[in-house]
C-alpha atoms as a PDB file:
ATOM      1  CA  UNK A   1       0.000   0.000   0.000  1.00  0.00           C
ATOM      2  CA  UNK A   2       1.424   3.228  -0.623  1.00  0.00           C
ATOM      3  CA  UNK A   3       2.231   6.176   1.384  1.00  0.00           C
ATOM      4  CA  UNK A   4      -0.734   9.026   1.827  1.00  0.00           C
ATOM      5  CA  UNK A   5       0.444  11.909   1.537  1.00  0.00           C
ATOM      6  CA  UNK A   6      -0.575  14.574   4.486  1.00  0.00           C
ATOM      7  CA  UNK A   7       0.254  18.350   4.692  1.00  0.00           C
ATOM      8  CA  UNK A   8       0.668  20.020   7.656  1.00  0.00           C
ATOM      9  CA  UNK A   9       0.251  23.872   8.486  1.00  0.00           C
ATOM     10  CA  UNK A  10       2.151  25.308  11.060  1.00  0.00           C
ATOM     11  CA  UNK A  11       5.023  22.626  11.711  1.00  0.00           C
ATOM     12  CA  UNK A  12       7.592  24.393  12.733  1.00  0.00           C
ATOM     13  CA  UNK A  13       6.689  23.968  16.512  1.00  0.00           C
ATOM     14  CA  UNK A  14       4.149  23.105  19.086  1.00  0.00           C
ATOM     15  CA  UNK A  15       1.432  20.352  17.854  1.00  0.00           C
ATOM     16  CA  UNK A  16       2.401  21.137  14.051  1.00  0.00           C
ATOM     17  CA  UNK A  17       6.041  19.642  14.502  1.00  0.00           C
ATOM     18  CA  UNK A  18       4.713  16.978  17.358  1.00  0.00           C
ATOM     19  CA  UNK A  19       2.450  15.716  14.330  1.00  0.00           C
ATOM     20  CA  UNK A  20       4.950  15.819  12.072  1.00  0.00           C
ATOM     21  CA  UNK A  21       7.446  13.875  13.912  1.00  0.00           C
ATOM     22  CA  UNK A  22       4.280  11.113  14.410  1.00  0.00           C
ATOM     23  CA  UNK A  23       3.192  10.740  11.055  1.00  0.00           C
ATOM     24  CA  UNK A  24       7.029   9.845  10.127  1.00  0.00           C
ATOM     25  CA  UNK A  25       6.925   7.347  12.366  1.00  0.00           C
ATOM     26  CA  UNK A  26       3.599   6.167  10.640  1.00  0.00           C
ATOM     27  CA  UNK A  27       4.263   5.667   7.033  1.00  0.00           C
ATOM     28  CA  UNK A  28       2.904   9.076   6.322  1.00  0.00           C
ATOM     29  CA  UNK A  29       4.543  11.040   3.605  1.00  0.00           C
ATOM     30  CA  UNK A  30       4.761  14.900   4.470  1.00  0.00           C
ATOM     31  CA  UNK A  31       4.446  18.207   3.071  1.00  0.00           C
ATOM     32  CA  UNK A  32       5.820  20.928   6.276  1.00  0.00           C
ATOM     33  CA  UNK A  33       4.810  23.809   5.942  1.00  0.00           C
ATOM     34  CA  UNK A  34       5.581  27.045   7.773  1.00  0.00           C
ATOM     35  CA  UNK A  35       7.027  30.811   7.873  1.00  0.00           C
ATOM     36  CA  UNK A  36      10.096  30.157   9.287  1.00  0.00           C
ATOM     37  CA  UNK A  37      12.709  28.075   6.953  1.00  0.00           C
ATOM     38  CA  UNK A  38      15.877  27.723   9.388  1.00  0.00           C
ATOM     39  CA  UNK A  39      13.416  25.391  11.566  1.00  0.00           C
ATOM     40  CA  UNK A  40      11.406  23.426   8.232  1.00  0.00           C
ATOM     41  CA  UNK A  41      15.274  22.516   6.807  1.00  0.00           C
ATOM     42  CA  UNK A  42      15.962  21.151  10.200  1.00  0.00           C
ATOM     43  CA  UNK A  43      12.682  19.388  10.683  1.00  0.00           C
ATOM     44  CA  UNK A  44      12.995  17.962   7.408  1.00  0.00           C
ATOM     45  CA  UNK A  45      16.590  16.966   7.855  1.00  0.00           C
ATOM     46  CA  UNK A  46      15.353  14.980  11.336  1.00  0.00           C
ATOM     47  CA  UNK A  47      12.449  13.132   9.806  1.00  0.00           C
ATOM     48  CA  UNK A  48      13.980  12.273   6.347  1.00  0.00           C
ATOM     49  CA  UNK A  49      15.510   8.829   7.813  1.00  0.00           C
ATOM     50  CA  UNK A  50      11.794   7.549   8.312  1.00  0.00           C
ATOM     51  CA  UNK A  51       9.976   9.166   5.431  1.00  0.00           C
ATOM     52  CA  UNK A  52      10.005  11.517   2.652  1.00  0.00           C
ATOM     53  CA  UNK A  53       9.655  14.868   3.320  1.00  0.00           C
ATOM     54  CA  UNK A  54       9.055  18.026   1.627  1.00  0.00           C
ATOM     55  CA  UNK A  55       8.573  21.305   2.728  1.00  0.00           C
ATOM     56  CA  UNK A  56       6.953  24.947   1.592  1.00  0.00           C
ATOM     57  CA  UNK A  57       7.386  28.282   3.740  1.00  0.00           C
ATOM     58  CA  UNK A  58       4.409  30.741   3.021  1.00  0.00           C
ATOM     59  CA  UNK A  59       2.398  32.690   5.394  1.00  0.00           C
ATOM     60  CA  UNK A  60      -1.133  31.300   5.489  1.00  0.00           C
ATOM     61  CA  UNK A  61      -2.595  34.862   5.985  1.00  0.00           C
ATOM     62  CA  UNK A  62      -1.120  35.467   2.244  1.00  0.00           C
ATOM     63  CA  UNK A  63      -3.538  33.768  -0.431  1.00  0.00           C
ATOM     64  CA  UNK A  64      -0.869  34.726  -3.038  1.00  0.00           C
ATOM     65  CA  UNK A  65       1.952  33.103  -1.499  1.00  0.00           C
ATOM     66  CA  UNK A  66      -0.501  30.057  -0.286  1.00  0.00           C
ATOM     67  CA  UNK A  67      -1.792  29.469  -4.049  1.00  0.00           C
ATOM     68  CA  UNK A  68       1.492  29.461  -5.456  1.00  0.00           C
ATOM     69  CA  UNK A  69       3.430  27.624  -3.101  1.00  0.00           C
ATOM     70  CA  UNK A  70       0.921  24.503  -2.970  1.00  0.00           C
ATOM     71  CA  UNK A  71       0.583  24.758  -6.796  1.00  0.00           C
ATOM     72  CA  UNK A  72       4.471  24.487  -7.030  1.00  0.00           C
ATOM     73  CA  UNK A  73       4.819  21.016  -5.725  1.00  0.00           C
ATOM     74  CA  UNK A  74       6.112  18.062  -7.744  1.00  0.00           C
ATOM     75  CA  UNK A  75       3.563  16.187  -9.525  1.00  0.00           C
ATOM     76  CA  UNK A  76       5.006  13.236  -6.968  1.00  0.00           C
ATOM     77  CA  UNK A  77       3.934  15.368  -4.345  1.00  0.00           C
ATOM     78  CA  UNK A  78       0.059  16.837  -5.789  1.00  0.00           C
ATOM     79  CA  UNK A  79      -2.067  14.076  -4.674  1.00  0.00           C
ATOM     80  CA  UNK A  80      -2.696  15.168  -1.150  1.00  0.00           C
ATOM     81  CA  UNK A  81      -4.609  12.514   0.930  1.00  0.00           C
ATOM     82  CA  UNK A  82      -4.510  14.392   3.959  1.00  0.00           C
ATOM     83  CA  UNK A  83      -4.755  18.012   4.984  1.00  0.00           C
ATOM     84  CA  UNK A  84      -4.003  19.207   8.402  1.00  0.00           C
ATOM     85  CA  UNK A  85      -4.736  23.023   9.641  1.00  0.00           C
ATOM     86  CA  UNK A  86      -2.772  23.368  12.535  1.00  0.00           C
ATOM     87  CA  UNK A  87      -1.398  27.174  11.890  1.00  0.00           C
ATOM     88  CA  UNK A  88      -2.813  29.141  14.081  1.00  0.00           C
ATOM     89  CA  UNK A  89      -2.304  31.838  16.549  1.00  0.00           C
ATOM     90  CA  UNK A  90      -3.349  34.335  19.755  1.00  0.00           C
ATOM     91  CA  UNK A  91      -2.523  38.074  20.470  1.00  0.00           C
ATOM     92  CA  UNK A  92      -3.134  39.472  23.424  1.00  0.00           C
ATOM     93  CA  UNK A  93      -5.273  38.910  26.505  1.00  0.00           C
ATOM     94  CA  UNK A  94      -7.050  42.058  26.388  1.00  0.00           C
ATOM     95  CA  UNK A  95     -11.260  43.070  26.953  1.00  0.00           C
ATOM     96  CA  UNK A  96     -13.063  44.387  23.689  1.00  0.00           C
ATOM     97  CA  UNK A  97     -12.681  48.554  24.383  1.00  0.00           C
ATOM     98  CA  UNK A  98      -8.893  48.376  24.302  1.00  0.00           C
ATOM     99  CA  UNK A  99      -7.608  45.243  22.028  1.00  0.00           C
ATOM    100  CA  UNK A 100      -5.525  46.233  19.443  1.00  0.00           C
ATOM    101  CA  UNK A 101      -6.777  45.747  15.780  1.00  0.00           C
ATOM    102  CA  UNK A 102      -3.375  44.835  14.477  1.00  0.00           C
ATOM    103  CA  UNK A 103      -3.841  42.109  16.959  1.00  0.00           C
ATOM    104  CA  UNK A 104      -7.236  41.269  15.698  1.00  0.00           C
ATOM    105  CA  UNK A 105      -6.099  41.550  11.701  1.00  0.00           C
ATOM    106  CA  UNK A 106      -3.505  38.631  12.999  1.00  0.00           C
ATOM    107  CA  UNK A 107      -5.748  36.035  14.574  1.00  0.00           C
ATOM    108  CA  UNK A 108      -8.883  36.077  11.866  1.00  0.00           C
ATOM    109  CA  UNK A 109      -6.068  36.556   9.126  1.00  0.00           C
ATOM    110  CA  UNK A 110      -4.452  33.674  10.256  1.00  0.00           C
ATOM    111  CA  UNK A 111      -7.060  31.241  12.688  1.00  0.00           C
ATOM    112  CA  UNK A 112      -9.621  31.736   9.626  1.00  0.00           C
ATOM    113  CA  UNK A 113      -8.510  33.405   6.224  1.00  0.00           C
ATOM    114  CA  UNK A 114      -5.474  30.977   6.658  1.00  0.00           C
ATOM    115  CA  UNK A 115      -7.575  28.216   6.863  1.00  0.00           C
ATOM    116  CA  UNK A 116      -9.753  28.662   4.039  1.00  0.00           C
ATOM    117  CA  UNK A 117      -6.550  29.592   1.881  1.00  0.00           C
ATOM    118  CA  UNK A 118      -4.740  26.402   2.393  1.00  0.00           C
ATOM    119  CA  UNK A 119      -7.940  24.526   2.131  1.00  0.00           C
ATOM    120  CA  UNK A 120      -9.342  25.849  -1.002  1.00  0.00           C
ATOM    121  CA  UNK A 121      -5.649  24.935  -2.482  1.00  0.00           C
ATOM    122  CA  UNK A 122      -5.971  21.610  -1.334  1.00  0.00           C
ATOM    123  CA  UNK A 123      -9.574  20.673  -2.337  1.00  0.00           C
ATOM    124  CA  UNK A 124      -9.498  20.133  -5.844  1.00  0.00           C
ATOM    125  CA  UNK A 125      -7.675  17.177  -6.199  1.00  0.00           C
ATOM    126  CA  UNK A 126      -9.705  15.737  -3.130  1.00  0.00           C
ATOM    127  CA  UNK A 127     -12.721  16.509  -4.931  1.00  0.00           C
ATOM    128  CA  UNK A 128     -11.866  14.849  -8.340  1.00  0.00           C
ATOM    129  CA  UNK A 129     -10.432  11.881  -6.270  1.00  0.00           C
ATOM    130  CA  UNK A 130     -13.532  11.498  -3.569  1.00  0.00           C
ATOM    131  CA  UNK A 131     -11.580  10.955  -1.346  1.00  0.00           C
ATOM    132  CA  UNK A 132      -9.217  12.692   1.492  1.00  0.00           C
ATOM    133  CA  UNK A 133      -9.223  13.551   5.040  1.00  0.00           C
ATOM    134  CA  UNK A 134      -9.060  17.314   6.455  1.00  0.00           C
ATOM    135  CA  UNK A 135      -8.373  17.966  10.330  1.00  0.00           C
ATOM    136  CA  UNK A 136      -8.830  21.477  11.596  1.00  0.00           C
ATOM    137  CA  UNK A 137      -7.459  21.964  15.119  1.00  0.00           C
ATOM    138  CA  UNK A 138      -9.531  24.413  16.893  1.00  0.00           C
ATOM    139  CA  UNK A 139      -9.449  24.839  20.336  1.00  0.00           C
ATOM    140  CA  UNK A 140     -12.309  25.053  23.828  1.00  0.00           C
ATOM    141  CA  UNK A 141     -12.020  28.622  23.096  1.00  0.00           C
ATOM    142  CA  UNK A 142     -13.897  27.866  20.099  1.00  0.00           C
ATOM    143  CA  UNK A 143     -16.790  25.830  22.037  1.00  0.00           C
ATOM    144  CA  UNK A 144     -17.010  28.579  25.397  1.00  0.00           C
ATOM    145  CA  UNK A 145     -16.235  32.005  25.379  1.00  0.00           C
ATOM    146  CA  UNK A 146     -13.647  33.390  27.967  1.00  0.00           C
ATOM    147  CA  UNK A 147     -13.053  36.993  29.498  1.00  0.00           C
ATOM    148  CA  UNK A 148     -11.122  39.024  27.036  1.00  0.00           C
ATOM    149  CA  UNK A 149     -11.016  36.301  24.796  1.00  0.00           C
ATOM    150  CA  UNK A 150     -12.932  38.027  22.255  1.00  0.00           C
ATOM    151  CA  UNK A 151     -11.851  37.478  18.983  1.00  0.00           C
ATOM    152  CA  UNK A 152      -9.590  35.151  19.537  1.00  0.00           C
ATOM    153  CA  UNK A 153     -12.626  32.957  20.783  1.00  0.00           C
ATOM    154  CA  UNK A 154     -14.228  34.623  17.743  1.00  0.00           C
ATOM    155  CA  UNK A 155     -11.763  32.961  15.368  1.00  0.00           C
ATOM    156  CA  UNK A 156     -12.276  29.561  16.874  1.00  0.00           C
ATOM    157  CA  UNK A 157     -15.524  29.886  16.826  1.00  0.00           C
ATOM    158  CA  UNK A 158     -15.602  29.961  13.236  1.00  0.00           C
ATOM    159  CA  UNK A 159     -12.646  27.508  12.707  1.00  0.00           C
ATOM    160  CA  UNK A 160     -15.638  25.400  14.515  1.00  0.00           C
ATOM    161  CA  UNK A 161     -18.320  26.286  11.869  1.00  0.00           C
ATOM    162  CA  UNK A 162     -15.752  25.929   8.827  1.00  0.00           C
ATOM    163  CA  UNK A 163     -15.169  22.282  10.068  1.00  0.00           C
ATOM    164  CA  UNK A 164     -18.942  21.330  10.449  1.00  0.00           C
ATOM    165  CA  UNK A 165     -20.244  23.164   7.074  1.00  0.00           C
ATOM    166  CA  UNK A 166     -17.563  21.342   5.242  1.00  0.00           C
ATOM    167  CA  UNK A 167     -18.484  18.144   6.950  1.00  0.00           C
ATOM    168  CA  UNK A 168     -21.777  18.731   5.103  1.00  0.00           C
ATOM    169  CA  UNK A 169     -20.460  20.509   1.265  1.00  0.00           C
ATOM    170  CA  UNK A 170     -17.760  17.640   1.506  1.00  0.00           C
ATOM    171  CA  UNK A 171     -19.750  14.737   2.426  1.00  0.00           C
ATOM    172  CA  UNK A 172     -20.816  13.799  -1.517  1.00  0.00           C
ATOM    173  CA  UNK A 173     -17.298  13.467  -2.125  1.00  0.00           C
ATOM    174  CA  UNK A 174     -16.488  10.899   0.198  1.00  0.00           C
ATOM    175  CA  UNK A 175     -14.041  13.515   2.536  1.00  0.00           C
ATOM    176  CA  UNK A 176     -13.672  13.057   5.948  1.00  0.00           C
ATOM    177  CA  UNK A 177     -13.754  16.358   7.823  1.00  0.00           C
ATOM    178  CA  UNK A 178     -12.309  15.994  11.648  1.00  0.00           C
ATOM    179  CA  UNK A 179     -12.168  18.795  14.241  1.00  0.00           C
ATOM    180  CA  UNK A 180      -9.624  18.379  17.599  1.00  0.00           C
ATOM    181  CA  UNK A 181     -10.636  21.072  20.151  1.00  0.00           C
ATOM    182  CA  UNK A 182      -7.709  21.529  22.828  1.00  0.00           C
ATOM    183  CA  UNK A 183      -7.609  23.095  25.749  1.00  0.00           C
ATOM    184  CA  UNK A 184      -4.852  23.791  27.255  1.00  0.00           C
ATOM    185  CA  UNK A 185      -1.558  22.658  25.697  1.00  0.00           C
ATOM    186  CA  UNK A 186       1.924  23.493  26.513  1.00  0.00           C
ATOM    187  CA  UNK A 187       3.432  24.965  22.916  1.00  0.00           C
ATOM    188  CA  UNK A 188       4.948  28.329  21.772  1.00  0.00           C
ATOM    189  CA  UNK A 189       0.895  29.644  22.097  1.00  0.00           C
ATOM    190  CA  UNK A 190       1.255  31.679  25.214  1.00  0.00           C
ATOM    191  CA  UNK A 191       4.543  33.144  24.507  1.00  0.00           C
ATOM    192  CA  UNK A 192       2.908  34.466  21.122  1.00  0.00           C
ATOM    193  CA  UNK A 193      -0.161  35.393  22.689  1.00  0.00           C
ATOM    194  CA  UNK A 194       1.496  37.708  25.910  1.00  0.00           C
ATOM    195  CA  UNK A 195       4.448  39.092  22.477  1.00  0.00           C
ATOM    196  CA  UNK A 196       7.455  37.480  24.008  1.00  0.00           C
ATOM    197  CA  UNK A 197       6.924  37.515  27.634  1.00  0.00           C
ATOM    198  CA  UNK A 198       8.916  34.465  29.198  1.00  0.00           C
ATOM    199  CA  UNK A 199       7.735  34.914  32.805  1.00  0.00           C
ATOM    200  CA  UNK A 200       4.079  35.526  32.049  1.00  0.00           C
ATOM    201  CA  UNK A 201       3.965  32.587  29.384  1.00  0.00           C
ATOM    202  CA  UNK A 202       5.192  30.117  31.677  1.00  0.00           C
ATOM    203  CA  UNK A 203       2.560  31.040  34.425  1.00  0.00           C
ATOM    204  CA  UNK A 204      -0.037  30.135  32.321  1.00  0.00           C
ATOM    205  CA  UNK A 205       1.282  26.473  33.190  1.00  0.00           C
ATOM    206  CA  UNK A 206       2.475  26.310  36.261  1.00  0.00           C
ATOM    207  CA  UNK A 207       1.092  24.269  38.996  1.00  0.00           C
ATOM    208  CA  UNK A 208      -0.810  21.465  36.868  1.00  0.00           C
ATOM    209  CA  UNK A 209      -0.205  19.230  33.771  1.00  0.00           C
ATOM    210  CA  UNK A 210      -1.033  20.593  30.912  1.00  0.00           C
ATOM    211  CA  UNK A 211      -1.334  18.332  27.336  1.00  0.00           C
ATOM    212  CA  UNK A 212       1.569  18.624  25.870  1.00  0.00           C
ATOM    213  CA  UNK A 213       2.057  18.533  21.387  1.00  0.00           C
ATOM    214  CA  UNK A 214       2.542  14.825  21.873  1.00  0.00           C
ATOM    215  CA  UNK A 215      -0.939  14.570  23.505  1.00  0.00           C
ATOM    216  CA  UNK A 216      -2.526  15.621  20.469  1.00  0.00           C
ATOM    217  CA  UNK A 217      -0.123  14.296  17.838  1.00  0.00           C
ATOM    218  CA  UNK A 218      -1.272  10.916  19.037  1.00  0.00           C
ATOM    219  CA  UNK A 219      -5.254  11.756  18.776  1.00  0.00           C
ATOM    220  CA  UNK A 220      -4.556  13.527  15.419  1.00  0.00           C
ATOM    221  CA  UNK A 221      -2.908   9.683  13.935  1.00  0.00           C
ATOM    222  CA  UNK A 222      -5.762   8.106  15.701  1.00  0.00           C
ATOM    223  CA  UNK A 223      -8.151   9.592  13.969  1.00  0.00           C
ATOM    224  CA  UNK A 224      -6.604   9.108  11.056  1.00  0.00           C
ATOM    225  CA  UNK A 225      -6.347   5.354  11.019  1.00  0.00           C
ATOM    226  CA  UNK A 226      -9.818   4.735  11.635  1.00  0.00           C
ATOM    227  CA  UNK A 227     -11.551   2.498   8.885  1.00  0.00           C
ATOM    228  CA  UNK A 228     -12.698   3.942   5.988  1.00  0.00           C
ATOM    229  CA  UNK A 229     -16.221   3.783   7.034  1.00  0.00           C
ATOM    230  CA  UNK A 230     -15.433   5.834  10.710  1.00  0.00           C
ATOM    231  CA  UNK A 231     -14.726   9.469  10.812  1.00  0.00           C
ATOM    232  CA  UNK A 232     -14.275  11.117  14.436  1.00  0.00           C
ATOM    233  CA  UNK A 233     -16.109  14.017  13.629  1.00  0.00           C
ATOM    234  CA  UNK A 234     -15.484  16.245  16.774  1.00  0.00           C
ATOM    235  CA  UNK A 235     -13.212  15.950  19.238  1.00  0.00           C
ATOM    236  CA  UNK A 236     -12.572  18.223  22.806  1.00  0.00           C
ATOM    237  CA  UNK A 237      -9.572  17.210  24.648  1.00  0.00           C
ATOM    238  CA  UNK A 238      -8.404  18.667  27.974  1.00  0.00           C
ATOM    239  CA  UNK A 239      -5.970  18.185  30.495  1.00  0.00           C
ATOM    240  CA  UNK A 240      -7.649  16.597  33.686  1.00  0.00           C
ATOM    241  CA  UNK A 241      -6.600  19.201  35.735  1.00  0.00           C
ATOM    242  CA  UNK A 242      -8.950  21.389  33.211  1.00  0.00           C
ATOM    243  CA  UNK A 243     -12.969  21.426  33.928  1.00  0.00           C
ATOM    244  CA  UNK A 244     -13.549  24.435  31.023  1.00  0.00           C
ATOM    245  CA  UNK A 245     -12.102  27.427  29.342  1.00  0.00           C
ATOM    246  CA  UNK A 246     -11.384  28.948  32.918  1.00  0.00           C
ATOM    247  CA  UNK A 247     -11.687  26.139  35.211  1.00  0.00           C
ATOM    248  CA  UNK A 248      -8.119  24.961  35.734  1.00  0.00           C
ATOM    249  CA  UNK A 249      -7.063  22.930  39.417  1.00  0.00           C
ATOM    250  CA  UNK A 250      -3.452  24.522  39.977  1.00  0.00           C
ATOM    251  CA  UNK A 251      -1.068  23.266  42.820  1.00  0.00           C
ATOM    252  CA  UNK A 252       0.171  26.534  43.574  1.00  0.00           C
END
């Protein structure tokens, strides 16, 4: 049987490169993709003794850049069986009256826009195949809304919708269409989200275990080995320390 092929957004850290480093190990062949190239030549220099490995650097917020980077891949590399929107991102913790709308541009450019881009690249030669699987990874800010959460809960919110209506457009085509809902994970996320601050990115996880890349690395390749006839259709995961969005048991 031969390899599927499965792209994956964001892989250059957190649950993008945990995934990444899974599927190798899985007889998955992989298209990385991310901004930053330093860390997709190294991740592709790592993983090329299990699998093959290509990789594209765009920014998913760029439909331009998206578009012509997954239209440049080898005909080898074209028949994408599996699509995997992991890129995503937070800025700022901050109530509606005084969040910054750079900081909003950023997370429904690149939590939404982003999404659609790379999917509407991808979905033509899943369509004339019937057949593929797409995962969007949302998040439990996407299923409760949290104090100054606002768009950012926004964003998932709609990453939520994207994944159900294309559950439905998809479904004569034969295309699975899975969404993982995290809560909280350890990952680059908070250090983005608080722009750089070391002390106050750590706090967010001190005191309890949170799920860690790994965690949902495993539940992504479990949901993709399912028979043909099985699709895990939506999935909330959470640390068990973590009761909801804001309901976190901390030893501290």
């Amino acid at each position: 049987m031969s390899k599927r092929i499965a792209l994956i957004t964001g892989a250059t850290s957190g649950i993008g490169e945990a995934t990444a480093r899974t599927l190798a190990a899985h007889n998955f062949k992989l298209i990385l993709c991310g901004r930053r190239r330093d860390r997709l030549q190294k991740l592709e220099t790592e993983l090329q003794q299990y699998t093959e490995v290509t990789t594209l650097s765009f920014e998913v917020r760029n439909q331009r850049e998206v578009m012509s980077s997954i239209a440049s891949l080898p005909d080898a590399w074209k028949s994408i069986d599996v699509l995997i929107n992991n890129a995503g991102n937070a800025h700022g913790l901050d109530p509606i009256q005084t969040g910054s709308v750079d900081d909003w541009d950023a997370m429904m450019d690149i939590n939404v826009k982003g999404l659609l881009y790379v999917t509407k690249a991808v979905l033509p030669v899943m369509t004339k195949r019937n057949s593929g699987h797409i995962i969007n990874i949302g998040s439990i800010a996407g299923k409760e809304v949290y104090a100054n959460g606002n768009v950012y809960c926004a964003s998932k919110f709609a990453v939520d919708a994207l994944t159900k209506g294309m559950r439905i457009d998809l479904n004569a085509h034969n295309i699975k269409v899975t969404g993982i809902h995290p809560g909280l994970v350890e990952t680059e996320f908070s250090l983005v989200r608080f722009k750089g601050d070391e002390a106050r990115s750590k706090n967010v996880y001190k005191g309890f275990d949170p799920l860690m890349g790994n965690d949902i690395a495993d539940l992504i390749l479990f949901t993709l080995t399912r028979p043909a006839h099985v699709v895990i259709a939506d999935l909330v995961v959470l640390p068990t320390a973590q009761a909801s969005a804001t309901v976190v048991k901390k030893n501290i």
